[in-house]
Protein backbone atom coordinates (compact mmCIF):
# COMPACT_ATOMS: atom_id res chain seq x y z
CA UNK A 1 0.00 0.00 0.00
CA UNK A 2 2.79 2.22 1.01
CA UNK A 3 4.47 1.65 -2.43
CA UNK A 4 1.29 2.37 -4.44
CA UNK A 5 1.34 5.51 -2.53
CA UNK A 6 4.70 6.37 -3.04
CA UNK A 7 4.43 5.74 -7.37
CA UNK A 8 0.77 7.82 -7.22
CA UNK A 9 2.70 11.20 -7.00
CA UNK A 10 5.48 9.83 -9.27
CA UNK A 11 2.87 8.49 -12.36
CA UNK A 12 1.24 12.11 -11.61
CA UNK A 13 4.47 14.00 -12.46
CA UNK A 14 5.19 11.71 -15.83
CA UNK A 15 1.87 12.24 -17.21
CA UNK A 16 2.10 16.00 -16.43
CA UNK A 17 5.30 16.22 -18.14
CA UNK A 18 3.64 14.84 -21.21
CA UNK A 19 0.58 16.86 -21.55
CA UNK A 20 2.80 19.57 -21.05
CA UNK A 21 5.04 18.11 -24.30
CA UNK A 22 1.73 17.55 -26.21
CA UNK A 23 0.78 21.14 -25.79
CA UNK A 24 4.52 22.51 -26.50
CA UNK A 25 4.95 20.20 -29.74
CA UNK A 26 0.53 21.63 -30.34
CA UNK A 27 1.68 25.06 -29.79
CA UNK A 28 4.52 24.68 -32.11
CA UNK A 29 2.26 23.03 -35.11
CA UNK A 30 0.26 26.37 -34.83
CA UNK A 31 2.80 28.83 -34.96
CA UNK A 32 4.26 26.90 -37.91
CA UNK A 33 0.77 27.44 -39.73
CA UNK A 34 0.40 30.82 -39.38
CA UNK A 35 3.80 32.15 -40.06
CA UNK A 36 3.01 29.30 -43.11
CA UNK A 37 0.14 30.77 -43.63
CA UNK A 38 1.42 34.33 -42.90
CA UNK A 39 4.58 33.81 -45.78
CA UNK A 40 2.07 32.35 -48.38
CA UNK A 41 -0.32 35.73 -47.99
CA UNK A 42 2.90 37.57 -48.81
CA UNK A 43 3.70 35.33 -51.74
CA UNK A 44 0.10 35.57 -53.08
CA UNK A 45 0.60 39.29 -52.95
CA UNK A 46 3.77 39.37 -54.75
CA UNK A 47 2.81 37.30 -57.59
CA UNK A 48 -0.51 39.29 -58.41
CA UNK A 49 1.34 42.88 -58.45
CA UNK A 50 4.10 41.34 -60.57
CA UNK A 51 1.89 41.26 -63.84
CA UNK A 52 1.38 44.93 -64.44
CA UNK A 53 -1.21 44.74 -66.87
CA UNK A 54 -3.41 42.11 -64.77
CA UNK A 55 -2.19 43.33 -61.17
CA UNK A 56 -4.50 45.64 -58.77
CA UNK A 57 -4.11 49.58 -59.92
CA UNK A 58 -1.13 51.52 -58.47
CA UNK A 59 -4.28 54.16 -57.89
CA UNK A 60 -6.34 51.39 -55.49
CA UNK A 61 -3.14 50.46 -54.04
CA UNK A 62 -1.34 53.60 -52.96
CA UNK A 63 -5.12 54.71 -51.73
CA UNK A 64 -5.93 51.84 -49.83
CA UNK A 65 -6.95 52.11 -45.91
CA UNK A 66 -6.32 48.20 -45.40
CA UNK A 67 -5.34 45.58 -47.37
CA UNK A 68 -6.21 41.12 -46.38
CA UNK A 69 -4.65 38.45 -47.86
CA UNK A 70 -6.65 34.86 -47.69
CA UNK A 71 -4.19 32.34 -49.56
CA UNK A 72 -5.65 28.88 -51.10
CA UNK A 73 -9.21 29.59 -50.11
CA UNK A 74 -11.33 25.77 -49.92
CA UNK A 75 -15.21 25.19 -50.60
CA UNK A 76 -15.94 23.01 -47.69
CA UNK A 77 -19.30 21.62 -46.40
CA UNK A 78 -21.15 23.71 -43.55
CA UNK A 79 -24.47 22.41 -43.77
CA UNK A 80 -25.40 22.44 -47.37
CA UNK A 81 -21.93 23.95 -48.41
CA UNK A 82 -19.77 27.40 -48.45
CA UNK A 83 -16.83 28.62 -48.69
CA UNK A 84 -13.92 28.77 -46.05
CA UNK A 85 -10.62 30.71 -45.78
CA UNK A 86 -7.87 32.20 -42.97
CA UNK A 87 -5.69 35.05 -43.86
CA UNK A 88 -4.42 38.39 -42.61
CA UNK A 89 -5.19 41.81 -42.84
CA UNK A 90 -3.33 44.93 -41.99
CA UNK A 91 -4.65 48.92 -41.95
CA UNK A 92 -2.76 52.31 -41.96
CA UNK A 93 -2.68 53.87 -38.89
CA UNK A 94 -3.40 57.41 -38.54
CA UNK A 95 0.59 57.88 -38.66
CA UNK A 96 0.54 56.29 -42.26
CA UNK A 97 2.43 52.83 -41.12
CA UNK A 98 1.45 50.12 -41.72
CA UNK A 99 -0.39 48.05 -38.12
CA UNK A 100 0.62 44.36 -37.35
CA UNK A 101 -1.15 41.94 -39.01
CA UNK A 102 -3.98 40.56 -38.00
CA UNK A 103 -5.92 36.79 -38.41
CA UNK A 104 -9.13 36.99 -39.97
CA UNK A 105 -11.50 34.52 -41.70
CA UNK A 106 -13.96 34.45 -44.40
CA UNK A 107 -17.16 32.18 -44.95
CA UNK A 108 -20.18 31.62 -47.15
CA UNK A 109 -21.41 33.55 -50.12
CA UNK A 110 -23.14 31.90 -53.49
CA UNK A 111 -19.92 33.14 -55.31
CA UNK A 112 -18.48 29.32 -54.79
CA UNK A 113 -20.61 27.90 -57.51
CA UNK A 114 -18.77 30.53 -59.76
CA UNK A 115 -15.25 29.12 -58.83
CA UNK A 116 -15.83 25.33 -59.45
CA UNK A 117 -14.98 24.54 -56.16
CA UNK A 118 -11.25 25.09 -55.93
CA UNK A 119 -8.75 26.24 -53.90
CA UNK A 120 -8.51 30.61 -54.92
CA UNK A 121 -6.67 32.93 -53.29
CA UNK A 122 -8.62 35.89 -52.55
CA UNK A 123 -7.40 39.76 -51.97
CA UNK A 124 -9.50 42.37 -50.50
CA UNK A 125 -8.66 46.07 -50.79
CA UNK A 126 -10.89 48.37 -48.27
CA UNK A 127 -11.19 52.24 -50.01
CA UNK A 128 -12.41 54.22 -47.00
CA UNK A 129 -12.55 55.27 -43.57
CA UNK A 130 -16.18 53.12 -43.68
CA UNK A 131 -14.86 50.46 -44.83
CA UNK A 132 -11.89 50.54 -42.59
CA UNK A 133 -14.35 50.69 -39.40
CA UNK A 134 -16.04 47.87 -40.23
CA UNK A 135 -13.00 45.85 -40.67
CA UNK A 136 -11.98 47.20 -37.03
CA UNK A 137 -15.60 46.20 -35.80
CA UNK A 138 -14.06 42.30 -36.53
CA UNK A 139 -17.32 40.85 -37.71
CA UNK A 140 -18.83 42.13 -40.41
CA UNK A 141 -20.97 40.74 -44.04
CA UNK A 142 -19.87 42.39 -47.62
CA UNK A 143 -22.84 43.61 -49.46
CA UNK A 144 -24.99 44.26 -46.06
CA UNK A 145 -22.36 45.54 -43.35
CA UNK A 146 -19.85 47.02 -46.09
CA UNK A 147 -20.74 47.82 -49.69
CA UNK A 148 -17.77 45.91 -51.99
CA UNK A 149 -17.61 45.43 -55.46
CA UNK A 150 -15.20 43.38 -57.59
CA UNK A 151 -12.42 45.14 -58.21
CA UNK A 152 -10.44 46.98 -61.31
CA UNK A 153 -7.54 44.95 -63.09
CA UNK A 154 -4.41 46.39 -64.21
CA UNK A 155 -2.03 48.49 -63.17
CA UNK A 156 -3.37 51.70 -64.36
CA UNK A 157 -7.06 50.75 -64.80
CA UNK A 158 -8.43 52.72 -62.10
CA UNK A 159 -7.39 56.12 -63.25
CA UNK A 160 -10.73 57.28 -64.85
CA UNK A 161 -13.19 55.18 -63.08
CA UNK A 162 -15.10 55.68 -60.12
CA UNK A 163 -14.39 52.62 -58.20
CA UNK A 164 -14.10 54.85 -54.42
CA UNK A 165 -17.56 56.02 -54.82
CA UNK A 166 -19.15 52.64 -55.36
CA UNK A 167 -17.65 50.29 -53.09
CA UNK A 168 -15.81 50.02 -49.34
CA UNK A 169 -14.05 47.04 -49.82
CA UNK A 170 -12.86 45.70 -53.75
CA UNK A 171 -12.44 42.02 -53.95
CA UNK A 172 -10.27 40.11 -56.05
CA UNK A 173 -9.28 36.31 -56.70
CA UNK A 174 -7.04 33.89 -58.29
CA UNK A 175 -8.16 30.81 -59.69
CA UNK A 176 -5.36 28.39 -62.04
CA UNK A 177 -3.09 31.44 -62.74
CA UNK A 178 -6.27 33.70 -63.59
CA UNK A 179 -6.56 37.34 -61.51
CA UNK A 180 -9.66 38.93 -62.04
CA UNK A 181 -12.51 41.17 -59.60
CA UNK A 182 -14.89 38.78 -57.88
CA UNK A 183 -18.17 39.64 -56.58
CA UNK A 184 -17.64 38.16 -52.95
CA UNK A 185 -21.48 39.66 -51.61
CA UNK A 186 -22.66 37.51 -48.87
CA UNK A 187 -19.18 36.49 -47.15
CA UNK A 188 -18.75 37.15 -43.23
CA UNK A 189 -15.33 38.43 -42.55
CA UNK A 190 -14.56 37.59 -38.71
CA UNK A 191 -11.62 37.91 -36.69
CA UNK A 192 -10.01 34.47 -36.07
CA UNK A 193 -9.47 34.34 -32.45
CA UNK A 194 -7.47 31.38 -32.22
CA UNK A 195 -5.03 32.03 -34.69
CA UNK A 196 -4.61 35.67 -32.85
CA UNK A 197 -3.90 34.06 -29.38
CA UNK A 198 -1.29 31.55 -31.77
CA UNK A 199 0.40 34.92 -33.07
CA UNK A 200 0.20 37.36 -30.19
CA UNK A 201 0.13 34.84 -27.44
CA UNK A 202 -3.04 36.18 -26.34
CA UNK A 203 -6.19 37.31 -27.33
CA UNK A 204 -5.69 40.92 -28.85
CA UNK A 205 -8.80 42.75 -30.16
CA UNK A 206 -8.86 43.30 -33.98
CA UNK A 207 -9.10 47.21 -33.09
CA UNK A 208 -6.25 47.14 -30.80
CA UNK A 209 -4.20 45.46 -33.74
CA UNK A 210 -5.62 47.39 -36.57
CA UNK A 211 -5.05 50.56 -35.27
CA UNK A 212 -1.36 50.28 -34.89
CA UNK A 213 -1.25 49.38 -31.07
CA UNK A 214 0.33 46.09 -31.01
CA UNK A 215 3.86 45.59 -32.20
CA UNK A 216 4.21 43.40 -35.25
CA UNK A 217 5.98 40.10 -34.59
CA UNK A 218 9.17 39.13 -36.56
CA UNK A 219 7.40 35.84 -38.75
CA UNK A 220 4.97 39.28 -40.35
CA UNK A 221 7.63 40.51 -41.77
CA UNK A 222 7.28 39.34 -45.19
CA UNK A 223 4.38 39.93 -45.32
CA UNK A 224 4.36 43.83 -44.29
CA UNK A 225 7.18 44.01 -46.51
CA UNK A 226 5.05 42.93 -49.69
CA UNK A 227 2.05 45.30 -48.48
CA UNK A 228 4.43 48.26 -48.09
CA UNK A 229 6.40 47.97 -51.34
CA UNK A 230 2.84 47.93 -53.25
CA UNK A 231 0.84 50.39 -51.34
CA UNK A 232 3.54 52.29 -49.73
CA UNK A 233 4.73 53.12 -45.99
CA UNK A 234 2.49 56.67 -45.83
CA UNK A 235 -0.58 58.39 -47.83
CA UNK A 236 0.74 58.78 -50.45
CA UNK A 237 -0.62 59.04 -54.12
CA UNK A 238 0.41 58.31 -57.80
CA UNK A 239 3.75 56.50 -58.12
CA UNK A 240 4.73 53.77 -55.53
CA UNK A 241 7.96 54.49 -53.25
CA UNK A 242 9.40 51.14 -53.86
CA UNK A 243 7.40 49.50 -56.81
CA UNK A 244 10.13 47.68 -59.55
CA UNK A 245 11.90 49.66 -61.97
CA UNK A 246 10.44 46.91 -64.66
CA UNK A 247 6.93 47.72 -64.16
CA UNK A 248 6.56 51.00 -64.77
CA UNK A 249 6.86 52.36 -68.08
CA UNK A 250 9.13 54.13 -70.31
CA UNK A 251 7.07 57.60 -70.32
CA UNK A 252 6.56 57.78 -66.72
């Protein structure tokens, strides 16, 4: 009896130890999926502003209050179907940096029929103050909470249009090497408060993140780098600080 006694506290402390090692080797598979996740959002971003004459305007860009990422977007089955993806968004802050990223997800809308079911990446470019509050409110339905519209393709399509004064938020996808606007009315755009307590190590609020209160952690680099070098580091307008020598042309 005495020996039982004696192992009890022993067997405690071993299987301690190892629920603490599954939730270290847990904690570790989640970092390594958002800063995965995190890297591919800044690769996606890359690769559409690299075409000039298919990438988002230089005008939507430069003007842009916030700009989300959501890489390899999935249909999935919720009931009778929709349309699931986790990405990151990031807004200028009334200084004209960039904030720290921050996890969001998007679900539903008809718009999946249109895609065939595939894995898209999807961009989404808020125009305005509005806009930008909603995003800050960290739940919030395009085409009832926010007005959005697909948006304009090409570098220097936006110049005559009058894309601000229809829409809060543009939309954009990419489906088999194809960028085009895509009418994404009906989605929920939430804050993804598991992947922020994975980032930040706590909960954060999407306002306290969004507004440029939280520091940015080192594995959102890349992906603030690829967001300032296409929409640059303050409000500014017309050419882009850092934008590649390549892509702009000749008469400019």
């Amino acid at each position: 009896m005495t020996r039982n006694n004696c192992l009890l506290p022993r067997c405690l402390a071993v299987l301690g130890a190892g629920l603490l090692l599954t939730t270290s080797l847990a904690w570790s598979a989640d970092k390594s999926e958002i800063e995965k996740r995190i890297d591919n959002a800044a690769k996606v971003l890359e690769e559409i502003m690299a075409t000039p004459d298919k990438a988002i305007p230089d005008k939507v860009m430069n003007e842009a209050k916030c700009v989300a990422v959501i890489p390899s977007m999935v249909k999935v089955a919720i009931g009778f179907g929709g349309n699931h993806g986790k990405g990151v968004a990031t807004c200028r802050t009334e200084n004209g940096k960039w904030s720290a990223p921050a996890p969001i997800t998007i679900t539903g809308g008809s718009w999946g029929l249109q895609l065939g079911g595939q894995a898209v990446d999807l961009v989404m470019i808020v125009t305005n103050d509005q806009g930008m509050q909603h995003l800050l409110s960290s739940k919030f339905k395009l085409g009832a909470d926010a007005s959005a519209a697909a948006g304009p393709v090409g570098r220097d399509a936006a110049a005559d249009t009058d894309w601000k004064m229809k829409a809060e938020v543009l939309t954009y996808s990419r489906a088999r090497g194809l960028f085009a606007g895509i009418d994404l009315n009906g989605s929920a755009i939430t804050q993804d408060k598991d992947e922020t307590r994975v980032l930040y190590g706590k909960f954060v609020p999407f306002e306290e993140i969004l507004s440029g209160k939280v520091e940015p952690p080192s594995m959102t680099e890349s992906f603030l780098a690829a967001v300032k070098k296409y929409a640059g580091e303050a409000k500014q307008h017309g050419q882009l600080e850092t934008a590649p020598a390549n892509d702009q042309p000749a008469s400019r």
